[in-house]
C-alpha atoms as a PDB file:
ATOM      1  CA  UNK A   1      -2.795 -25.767  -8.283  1.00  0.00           C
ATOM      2  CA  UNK A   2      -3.847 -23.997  -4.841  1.00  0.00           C
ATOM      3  CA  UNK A   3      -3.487 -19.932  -5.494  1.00  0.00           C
ATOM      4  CA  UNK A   4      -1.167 -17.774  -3.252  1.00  0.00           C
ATOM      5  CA  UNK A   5      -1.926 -15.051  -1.086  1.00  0.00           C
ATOM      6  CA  UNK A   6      -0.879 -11.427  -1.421  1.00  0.00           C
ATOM      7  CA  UNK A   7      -1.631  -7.875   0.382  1.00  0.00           C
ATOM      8  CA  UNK A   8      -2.192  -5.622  -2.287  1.00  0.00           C
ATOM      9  CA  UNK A   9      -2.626  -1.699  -1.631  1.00  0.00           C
ATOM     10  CA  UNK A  10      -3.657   0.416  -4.697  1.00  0.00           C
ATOM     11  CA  UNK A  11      -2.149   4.004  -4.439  1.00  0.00           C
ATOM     12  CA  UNK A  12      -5.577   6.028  -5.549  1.00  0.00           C
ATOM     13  CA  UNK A  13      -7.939   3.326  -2.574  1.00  0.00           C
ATOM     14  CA  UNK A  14      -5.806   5.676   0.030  1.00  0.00           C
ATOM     15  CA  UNK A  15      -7.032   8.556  -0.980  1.00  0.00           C
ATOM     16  CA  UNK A  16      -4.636   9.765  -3.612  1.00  0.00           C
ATOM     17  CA  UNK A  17      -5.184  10.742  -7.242  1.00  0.00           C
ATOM     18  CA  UNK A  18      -2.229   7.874  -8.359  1.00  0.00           C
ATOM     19  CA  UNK A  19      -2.415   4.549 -10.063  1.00  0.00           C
ATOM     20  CA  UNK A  20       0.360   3.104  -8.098  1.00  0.00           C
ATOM     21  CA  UNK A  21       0.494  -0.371  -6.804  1.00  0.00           C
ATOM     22  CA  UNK A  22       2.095  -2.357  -4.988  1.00  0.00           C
ATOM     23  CA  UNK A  23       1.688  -6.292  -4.139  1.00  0.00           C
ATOM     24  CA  UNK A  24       3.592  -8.603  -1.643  1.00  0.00           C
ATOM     25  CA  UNK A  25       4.015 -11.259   0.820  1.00  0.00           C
ATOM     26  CA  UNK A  26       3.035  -9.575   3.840  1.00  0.00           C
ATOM     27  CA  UNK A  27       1.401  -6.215   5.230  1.00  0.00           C
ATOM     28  CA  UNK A  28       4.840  -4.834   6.501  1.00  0.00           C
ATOM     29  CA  UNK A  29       6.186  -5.176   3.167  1.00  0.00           C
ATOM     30  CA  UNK A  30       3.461  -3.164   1.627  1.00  0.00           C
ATOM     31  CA  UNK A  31       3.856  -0.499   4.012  1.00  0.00           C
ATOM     32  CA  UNK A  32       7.416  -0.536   3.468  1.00  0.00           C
ATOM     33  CA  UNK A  33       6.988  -0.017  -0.349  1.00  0.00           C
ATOM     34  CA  UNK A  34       3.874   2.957   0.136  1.00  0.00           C
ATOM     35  CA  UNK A  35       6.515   4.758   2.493  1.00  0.00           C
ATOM     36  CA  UNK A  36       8.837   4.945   0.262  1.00  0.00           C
ATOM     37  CA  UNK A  37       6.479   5.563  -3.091  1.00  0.00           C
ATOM     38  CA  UNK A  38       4.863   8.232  -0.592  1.00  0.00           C
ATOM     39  CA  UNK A  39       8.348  10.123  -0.132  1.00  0.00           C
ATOM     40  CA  UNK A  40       9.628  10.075  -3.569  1.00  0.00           C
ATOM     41  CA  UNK A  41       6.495  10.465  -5.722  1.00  0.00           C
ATOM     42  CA  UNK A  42       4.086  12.503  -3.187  1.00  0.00           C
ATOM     43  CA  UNK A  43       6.951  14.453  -1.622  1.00  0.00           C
ATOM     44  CA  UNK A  44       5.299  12.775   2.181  1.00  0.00           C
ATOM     45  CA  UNK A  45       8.662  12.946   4.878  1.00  0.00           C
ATOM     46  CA  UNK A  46       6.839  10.505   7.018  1.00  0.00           C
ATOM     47  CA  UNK A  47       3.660   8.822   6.934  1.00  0.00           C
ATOM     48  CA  UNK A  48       0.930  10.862   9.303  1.00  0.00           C
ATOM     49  CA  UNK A  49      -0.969   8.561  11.424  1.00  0.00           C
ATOM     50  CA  UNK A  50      -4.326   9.432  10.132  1.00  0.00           C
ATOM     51  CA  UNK A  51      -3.257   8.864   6.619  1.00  0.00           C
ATOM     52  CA  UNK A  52      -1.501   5.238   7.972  1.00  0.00           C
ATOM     53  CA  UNK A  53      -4.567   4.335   9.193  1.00  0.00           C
ATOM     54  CA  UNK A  54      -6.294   4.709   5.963  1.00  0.00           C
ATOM     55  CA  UNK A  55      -3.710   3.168   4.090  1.00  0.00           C
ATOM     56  CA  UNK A  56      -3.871   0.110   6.332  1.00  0.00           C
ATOM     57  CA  UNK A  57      -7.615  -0.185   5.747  1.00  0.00           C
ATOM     58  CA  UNK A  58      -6.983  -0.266   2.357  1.00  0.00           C
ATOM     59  CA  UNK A  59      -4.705  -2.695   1.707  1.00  0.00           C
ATOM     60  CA  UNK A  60      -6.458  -6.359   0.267  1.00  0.00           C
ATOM     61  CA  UNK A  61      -5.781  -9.633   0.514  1.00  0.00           C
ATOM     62  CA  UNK A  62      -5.689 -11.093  -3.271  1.00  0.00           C
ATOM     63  CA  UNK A  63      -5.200 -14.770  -4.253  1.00  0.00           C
ATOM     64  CA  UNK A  64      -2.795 -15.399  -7.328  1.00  0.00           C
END
């Protein structure tokens, strides 16, 4: 049976001291779910573009 594909970020691989994370479909939905774990666990109003940028570089692609 072939394995599927999923971006997976892991909360702590940005940067943060958190074992949070998050797997889906596509890149934009992982985004979408670190925004809003960033606002409501880590208190972050908006994302700052250094901190996207290293967020971005550490999302994976896993196969399931």
């Amino acid at each position: 049976m072939p394995r599927k594909e999923y971006k997976q970020l892991n909360c702590r691989d940005a940067g943060m001291d958190c074992d949070f994370m998050v797997r889906a479909e596509t890149e934009e939905e992982v985004l979408a779910a670190a925004a809003s774990h960033g606002s409501r666990v880590h208190g972050l109003k908006e994302i700052p573009a250094e901190k996207k940028a290293k967020i971005q570089s550490a999302i994976k692609t896993v196969r399931l």
